[in-house]
Protein backbone atom coordinates (compact mmCIF):
# COMPACT_ATOMS: atom_id res chain seq x y z
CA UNK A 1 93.06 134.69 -72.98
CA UNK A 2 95.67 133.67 -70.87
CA UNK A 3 98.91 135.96 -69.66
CA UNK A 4 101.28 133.66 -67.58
CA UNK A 5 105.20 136.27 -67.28
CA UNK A 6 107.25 137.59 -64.46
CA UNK A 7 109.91 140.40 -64.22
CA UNK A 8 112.65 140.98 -61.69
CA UNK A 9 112.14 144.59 -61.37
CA UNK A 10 109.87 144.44 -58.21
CA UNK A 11 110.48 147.89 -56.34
CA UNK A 12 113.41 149.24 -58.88
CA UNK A 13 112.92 151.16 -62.10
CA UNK A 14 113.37 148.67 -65.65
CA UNK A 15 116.22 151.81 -66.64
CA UNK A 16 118.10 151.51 -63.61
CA UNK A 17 118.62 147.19 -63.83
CA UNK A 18 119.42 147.61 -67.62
CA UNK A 19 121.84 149.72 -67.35
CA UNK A 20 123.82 147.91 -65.03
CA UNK A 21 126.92 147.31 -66.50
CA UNK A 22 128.38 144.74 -64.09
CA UNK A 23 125.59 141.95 -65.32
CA UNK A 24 127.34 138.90 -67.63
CA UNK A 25 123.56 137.31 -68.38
CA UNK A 26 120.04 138.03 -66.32
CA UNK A 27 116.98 137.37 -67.48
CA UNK A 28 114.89 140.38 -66.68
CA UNK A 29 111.43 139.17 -68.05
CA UNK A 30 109.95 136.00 -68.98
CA UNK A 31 106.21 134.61 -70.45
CA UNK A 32 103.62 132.81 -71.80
CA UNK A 33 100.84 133.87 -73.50
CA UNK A 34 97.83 132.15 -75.32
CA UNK A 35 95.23 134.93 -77.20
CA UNK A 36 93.47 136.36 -80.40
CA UNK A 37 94.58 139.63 -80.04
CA UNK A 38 97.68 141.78 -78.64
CA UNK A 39 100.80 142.57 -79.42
CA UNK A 40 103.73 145.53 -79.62
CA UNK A 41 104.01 149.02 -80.83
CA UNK A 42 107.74 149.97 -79.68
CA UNK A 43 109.14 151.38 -82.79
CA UNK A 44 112.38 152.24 -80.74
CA UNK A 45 112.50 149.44 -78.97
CA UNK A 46 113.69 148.47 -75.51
CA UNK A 47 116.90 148.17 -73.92
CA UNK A 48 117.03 144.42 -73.30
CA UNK A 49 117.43 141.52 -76.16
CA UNK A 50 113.71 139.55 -76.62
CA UNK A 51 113.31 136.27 -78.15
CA UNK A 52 109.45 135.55 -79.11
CA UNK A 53 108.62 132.05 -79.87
CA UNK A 54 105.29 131.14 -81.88
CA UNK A 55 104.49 127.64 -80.79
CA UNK A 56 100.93 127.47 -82.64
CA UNK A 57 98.70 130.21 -84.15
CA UNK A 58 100.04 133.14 -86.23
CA UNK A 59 101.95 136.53 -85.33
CA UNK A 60 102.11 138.96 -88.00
CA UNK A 61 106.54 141.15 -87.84
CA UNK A 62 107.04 144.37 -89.05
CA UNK A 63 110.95 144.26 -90.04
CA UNK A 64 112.50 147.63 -91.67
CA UNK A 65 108.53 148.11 -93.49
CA UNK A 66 108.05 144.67 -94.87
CA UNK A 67 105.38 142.59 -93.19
CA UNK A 68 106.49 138.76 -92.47
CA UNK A 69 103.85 136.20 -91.13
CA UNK A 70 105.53 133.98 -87.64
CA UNK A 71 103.42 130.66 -87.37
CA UNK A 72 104.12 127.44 -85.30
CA UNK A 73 107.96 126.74 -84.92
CA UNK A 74 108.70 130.61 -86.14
CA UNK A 75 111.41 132.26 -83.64
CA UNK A 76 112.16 135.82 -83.80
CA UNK A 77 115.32 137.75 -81.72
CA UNK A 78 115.55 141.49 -81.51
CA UNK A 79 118.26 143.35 -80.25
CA UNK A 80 118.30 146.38 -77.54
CA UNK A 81 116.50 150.02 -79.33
CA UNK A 82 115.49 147.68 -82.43
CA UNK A 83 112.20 148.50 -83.44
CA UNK A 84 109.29 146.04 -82.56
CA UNK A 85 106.05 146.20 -84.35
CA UNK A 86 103.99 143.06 -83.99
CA UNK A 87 100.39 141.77 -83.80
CA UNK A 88 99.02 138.50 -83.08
CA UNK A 89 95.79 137.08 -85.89
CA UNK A 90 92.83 137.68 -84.62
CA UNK A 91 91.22 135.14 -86.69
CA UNK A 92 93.37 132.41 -84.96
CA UNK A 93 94.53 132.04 -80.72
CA UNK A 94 97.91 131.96 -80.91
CA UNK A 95 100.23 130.40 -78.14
CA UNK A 96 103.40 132.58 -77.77
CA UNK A 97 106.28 132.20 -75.64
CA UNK A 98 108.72 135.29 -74.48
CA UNK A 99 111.74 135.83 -72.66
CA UNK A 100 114.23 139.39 -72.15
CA UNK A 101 117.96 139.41 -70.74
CA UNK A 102 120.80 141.49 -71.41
CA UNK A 103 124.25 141.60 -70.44
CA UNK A 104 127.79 141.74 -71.29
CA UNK A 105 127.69 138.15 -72.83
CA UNK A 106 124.62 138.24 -74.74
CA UNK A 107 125.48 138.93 -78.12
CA UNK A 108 128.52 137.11 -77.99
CA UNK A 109 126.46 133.99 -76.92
CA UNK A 110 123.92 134.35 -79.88
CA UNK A 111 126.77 134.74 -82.34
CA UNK A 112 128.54 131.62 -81.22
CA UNK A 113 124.59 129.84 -81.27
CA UNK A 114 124.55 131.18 -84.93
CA UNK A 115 121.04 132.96 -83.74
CA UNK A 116 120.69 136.14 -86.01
CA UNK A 117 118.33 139.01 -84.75
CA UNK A 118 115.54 140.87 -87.05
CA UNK A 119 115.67 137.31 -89.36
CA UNK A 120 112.24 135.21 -89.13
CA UNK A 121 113.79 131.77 -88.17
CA UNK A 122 112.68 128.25 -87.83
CA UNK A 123 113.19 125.69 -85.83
CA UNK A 124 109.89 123.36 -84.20
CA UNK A 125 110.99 122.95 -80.18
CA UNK A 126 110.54 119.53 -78.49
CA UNK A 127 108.15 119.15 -75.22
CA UNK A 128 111.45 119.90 -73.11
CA UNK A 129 112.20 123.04 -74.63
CA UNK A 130 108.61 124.49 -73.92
CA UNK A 131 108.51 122.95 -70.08
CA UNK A 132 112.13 124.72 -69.67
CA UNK A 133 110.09 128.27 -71.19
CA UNK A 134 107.56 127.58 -68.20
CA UNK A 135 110.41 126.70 -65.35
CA UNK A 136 112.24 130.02 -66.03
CA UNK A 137 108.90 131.62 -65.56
CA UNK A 138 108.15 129.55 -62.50
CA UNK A 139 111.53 130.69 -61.15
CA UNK A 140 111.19 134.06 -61.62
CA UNK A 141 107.83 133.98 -59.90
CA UNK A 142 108.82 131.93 -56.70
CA UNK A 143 112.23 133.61 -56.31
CA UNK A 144 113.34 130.91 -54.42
CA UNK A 145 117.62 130.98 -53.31
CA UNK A 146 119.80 131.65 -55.99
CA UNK A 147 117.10 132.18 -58.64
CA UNK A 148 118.40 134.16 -60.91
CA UNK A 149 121.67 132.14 -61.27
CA UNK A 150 119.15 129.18 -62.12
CA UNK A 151 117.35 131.10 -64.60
CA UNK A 152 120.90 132.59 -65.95
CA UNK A 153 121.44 128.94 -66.82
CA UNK A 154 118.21 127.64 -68.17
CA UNK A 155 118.08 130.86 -70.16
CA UNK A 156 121.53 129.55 -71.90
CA UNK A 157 120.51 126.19 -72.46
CA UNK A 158 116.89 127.41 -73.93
CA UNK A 159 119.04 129.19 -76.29
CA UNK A 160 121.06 126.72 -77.74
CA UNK A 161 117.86 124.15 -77.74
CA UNK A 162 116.52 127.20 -80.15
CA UNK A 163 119.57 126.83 -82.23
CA UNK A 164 119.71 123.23 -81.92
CA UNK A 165 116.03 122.84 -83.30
CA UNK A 166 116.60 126.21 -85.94
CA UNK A 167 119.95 124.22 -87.67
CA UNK A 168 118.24 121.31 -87.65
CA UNK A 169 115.26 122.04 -89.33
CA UNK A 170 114.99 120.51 -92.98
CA UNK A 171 117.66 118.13 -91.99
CA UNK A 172 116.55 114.79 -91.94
CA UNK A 173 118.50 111.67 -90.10
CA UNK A 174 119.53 108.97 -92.51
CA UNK A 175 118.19 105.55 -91.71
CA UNK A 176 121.70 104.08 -90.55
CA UNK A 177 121.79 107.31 -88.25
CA UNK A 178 118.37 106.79 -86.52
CA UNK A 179 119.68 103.23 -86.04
CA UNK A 180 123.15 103.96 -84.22
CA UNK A 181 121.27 106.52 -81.93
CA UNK A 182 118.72 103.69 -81.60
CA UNK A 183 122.40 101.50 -80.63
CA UNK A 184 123.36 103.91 -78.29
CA UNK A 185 120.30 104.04 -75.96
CA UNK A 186 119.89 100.59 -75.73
CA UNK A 187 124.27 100.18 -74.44
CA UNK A 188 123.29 102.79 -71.96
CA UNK A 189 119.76 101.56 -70.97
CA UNK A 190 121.42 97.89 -70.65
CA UNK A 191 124.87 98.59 -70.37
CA UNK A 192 125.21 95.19 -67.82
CA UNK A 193 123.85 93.00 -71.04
CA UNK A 194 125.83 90.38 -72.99
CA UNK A 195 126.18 92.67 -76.02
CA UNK A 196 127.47 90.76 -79.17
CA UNK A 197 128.26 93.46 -81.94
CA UNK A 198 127.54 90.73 -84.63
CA UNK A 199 124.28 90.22 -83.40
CA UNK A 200 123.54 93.90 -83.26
CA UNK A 201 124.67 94.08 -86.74
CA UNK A 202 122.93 91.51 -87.91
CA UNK A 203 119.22 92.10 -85.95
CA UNK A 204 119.51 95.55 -87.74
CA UNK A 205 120.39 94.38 -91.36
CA UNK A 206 124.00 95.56 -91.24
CA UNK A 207 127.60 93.74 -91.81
CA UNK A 208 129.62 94.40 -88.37
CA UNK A 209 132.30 96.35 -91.21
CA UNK A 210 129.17 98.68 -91.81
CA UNK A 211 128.20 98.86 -88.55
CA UNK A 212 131.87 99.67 -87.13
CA UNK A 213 131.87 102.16 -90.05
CA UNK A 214 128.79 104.41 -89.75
CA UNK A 215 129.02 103.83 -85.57
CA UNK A 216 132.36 105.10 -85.67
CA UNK A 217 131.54 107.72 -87.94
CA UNK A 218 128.85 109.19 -85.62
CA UNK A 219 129.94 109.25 -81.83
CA UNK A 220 133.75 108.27 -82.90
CA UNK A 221 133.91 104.84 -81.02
CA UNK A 222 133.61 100.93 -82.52
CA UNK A 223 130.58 99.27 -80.70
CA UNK A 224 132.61 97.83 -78.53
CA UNK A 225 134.97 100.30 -77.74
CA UNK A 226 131.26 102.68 -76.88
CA UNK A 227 129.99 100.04 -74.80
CA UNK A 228 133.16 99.48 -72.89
CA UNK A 229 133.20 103.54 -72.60
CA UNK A 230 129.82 103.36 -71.44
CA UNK A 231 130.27 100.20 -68.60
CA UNK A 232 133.60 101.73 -67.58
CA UNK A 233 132.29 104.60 -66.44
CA UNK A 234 129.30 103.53 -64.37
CA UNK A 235 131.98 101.22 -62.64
CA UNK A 236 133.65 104.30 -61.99
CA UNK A 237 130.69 105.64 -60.46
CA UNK A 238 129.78 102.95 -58.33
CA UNK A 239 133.21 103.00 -56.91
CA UNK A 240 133.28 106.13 -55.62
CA UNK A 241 129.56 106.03 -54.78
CA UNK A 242 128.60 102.81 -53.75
CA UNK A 243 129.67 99.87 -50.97
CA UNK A 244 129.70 96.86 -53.26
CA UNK A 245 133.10 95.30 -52.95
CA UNK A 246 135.10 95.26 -56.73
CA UNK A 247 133.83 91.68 -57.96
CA UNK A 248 130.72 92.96 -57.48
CA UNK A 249 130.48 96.21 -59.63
CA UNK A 250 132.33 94.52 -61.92
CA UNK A 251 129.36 91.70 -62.48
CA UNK A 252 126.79 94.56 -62.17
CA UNK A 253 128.67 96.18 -65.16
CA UNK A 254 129.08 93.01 -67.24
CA UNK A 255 132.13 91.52 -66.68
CA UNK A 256 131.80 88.26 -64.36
CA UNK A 257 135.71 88.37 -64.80
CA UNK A 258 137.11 90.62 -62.17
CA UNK A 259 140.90 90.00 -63.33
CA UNK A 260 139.83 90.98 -66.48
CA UNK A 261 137.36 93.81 -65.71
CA UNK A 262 140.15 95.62 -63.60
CA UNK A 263 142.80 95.57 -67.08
CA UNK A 264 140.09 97.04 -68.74
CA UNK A 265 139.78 99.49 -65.85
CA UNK A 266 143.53 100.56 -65.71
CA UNK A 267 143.99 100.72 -69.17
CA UNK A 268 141.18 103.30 -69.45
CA UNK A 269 141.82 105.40 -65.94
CA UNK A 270 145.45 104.47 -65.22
CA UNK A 271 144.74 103.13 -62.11
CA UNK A 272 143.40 100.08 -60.59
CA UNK A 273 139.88 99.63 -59.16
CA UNK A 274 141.13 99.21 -56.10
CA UNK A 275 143.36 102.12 -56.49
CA UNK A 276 140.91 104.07 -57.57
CA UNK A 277 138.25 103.60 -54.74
CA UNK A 278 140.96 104.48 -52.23
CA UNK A 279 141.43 107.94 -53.85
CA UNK A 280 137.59 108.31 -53.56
């Protein structure tokens, strides 16, 4: 058995923090837990919203009398004096993650992230999502500065990776999809590269008019209007970040025509690189 969670009550009473009505989003409680047996018996619930997560094993939800079996991916919200009745298999360990806020912006938030409470939902969560459960636990336990305005904000993103991974599920990527995405991390992996956008089309079995199309259709740019986005803007960077003189960042970027890369530059930012760097 293992029981990994952290609270924020410390010396002050759970009723007295939930009832604050000044709070926009706190997490009050977050955890982990791995075991065969446990669960809850709080048939009027508590005051806070809870989100339970099975991420293996099987976890057995009372909802209004009718008995629904939660197994790996299965996410389950309720909301504050809802009844929870649950209970982990015994036959199986099952690894369940946990977290409780409330707040003024907390059901607006799941509304907008389409996450409906009391429903058995699905949705399998990548690596990331679980290593951002354990961080919010970790920063609840450390309490280092400003804490709970880091866990207000890894709270929100853990949501919408749970709604992310819930509207996606059943939805499966299209071949030309997998390949633009494929596209897309190699511009901004190699952004500096002598990208031809006939080549690209042809190494990956495409005309450059079907290429253009289905690129276009999924970030909104041509190629080569993405990978001018994409070298554009690290030029930006390095001129307000870096010493290299303009000719430079402009090679480093893929251009090894100066003139050239500073048209592109002002068309884009209305300003010269030169201009630009002396705002910066």
């Amino acid at each position: 058995m293992r029981q990994y969670w952290a609270d924020i009550y410390e010396n002050k009473e759970e009723t007295e923090v939930l009832k604050n009505q000044n709070v926009d989003f706190l997490v009050n409680e977050c955890g982990h837990y791995i075991q065969e047996i446990g669960g809850a018996s709080r048939p009027n619930g508590r005051m806070d919203y809870q989100i339970l997560y099975v991420a293996s094993g099987r976890v057995f939800f009372d909802l209004n009398g009718k008995i629904w079996k939660g197994e790996s991916g299965s996410i389950l919200i309720y909301t504050p004096h809802q009844s929870q009745i649950y209970f982990y298999d015994k036959n199986v360990t099952s690894d369940v993650y946990w977290i409780h806020f409330f707040g003024t912006e907390a059901e607006d938030l799941l509304r907008q992230l389409n996450l409906p409470a009391a429903i058995l939902m699905h949705g399998y969560l990548p690596e990331s999502g679980l290593t951002l459960w354990e961080q919010i636990i970790r920063e609840m336990l450390y309490k280092r500065p400003n804490h709970q305005m880091m866990t207000k904000v890894m709270a929100q993103q853990l949501l919408i990776m749970l709604s992310r991974c819930r509207l996606q599920t059943g939805i499966k990527k299209d071949k030309q999809q997998e390949l633009v995405e494929a596209m897309i991390d190699e511009i901004n992996k190699n952004y500096f590269a002598d990208f031809s956008v006939e080549q690209m089309a042809r190494k990956n079995g495409m005309s450059v008019a079907w290429l253009n199309k289905r690129f276009k259709q999924y970030t909104g740019f041509s190629p080569q209007q993405y990978i001018t986005k994409t070298r554009l803007s690290h030029a930006r960077q390095m001129l307000s970040e870096s010493a290299h003189n303009i000719s430079e960042i402009a090679q480093m970027c893929g251009y090894p025509d100066p003139l050239y890369f500073s048209r592109l530059f002002s068309s884009r930012f209305g300003c010269s690189p030169k201009e630009f760097r002396q705002k910066f």
